[in-house]
C-alpha atoms as a PDB file:
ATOM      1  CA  UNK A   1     -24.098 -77.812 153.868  1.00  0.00           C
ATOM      2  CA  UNK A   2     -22.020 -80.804 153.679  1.00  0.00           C
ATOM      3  CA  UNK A   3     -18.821 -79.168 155.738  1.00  0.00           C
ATOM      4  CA  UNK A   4     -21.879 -77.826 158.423  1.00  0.00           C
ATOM      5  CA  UNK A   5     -23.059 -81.910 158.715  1.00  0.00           C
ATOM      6  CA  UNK A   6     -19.627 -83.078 158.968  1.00  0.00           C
ATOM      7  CA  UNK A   7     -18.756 -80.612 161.730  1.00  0.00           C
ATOM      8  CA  UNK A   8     -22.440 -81.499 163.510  1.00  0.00           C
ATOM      9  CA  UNK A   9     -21.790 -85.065 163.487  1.00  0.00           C
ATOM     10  CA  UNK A  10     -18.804 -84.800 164.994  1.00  0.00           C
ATOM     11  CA  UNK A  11     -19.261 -81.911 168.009  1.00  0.00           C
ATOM     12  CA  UNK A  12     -23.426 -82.213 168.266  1.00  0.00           C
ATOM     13  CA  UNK A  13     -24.831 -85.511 168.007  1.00  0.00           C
ATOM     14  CA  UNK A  14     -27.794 -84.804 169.583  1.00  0.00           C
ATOM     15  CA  UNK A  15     -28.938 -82.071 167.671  1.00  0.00           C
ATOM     16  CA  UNK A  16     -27.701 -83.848 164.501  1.00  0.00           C
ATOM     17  CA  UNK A  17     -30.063 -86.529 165.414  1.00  0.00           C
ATOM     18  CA  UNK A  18     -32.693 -84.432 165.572  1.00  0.00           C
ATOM     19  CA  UNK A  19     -32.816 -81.682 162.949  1.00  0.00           C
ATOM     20  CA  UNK A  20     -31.588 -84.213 160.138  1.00  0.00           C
ATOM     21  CA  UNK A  21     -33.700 -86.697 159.298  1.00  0.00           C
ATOM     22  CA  UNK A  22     -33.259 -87.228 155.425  1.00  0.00           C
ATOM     23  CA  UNK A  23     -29.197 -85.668 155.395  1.00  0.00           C
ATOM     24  CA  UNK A  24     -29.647 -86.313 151.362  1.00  0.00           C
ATOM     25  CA  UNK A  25     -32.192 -83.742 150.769  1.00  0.00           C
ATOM     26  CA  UNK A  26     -29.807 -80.673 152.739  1.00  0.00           C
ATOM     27  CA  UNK A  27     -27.070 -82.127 150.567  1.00  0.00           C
ATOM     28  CA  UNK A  28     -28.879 -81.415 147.182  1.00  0.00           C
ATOM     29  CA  UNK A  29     -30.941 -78.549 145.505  1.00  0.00           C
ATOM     30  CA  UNK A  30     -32.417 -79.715 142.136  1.00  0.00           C
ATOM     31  CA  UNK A  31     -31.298 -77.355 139.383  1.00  0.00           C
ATOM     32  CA  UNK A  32     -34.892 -75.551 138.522  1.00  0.00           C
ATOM     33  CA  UNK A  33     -34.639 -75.517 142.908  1.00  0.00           C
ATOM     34  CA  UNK A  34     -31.766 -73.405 142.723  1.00  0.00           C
ATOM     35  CA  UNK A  35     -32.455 -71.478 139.895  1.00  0.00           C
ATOM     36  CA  UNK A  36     -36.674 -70.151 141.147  1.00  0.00           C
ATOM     37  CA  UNK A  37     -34.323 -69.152 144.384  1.00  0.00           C
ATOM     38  CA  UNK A  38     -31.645 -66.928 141.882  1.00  0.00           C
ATOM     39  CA  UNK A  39     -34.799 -65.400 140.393  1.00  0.00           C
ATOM     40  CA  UNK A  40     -36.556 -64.731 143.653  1.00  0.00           C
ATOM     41  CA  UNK A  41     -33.203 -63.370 145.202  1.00  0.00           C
ATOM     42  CA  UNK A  42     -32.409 -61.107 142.186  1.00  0.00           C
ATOM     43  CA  UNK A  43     -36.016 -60.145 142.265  1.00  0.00           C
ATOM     44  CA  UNK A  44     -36.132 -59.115 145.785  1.00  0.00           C
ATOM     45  CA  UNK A  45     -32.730 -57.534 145.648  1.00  0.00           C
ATOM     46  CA  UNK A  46     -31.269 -57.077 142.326  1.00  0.00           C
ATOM     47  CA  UNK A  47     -27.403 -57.965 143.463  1.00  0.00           C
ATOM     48  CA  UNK A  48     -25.396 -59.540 146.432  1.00  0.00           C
ATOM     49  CA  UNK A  49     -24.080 -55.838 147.564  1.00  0.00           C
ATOM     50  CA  UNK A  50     -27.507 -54.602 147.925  1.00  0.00           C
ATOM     51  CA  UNK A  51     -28.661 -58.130 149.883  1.00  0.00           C
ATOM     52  CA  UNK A  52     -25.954 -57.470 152.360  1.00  0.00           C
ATOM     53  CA  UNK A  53     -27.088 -53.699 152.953  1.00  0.00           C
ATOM     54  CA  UNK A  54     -30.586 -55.073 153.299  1.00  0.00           C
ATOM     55  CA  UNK A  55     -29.540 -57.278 156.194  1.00  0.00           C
ATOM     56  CA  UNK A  56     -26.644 -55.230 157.629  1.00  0.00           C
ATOM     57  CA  UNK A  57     -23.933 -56.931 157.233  1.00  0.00           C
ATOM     58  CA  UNK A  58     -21.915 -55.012 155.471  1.00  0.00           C
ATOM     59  CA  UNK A  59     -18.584 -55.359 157.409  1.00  0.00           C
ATOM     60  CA  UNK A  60     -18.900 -59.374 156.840  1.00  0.00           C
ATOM     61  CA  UNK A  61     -19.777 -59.222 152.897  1.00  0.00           C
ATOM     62  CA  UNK A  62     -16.319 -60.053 151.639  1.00  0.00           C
ATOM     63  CA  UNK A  63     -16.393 -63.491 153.663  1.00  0.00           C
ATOM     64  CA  UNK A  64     -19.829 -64.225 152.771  1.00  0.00           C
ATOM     65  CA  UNK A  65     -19.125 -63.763 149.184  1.00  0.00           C
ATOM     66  CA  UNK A  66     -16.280 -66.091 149.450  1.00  0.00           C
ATOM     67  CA  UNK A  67     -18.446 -68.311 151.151  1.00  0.00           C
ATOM     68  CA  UNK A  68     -20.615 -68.601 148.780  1.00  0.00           C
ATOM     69  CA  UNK A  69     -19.374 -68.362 145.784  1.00  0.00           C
ATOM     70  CA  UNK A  70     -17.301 -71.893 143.981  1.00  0.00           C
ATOM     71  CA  UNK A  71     -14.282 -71.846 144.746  1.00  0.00           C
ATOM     72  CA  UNK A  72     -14.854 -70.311 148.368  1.00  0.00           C
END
């Protein structure tokens, strides 16, 4: 989120302006935040492979995994 702020400030001012009003709060995700979202998610789908078939995206999954993943 921080690397998508960065790149907003710098190229769309405007709509940086107005979709971020408190940038701290799309910077952080309190632990028990993250982790109700990892229980929902693995509830809902039961593993990233079967997330990507749900939304299609099959062809994309390798980069999204990077993406998301530490270390990406």
């Amino acid at each position: 989120m921080a690397r998508s702020l960065e790149w907003m400030r710098a190229h769309d001012p405007v709509a940086m302006a107005t979709i971020v009003k408190d940038e701290a709060s799309m910077v952080y995700t309190p632990p028990e935040v993250m982790l109700g979202f990892l229980d929902a998610f693995r509830c809902e789908y039961g593993s990233f492979e079967r997330y990507v078939d749900a939304i299609d995206r099959r062809a994309e999954a390798g980069r999204l995994r990077q993406l998301l993943t530490v270390g990406g």
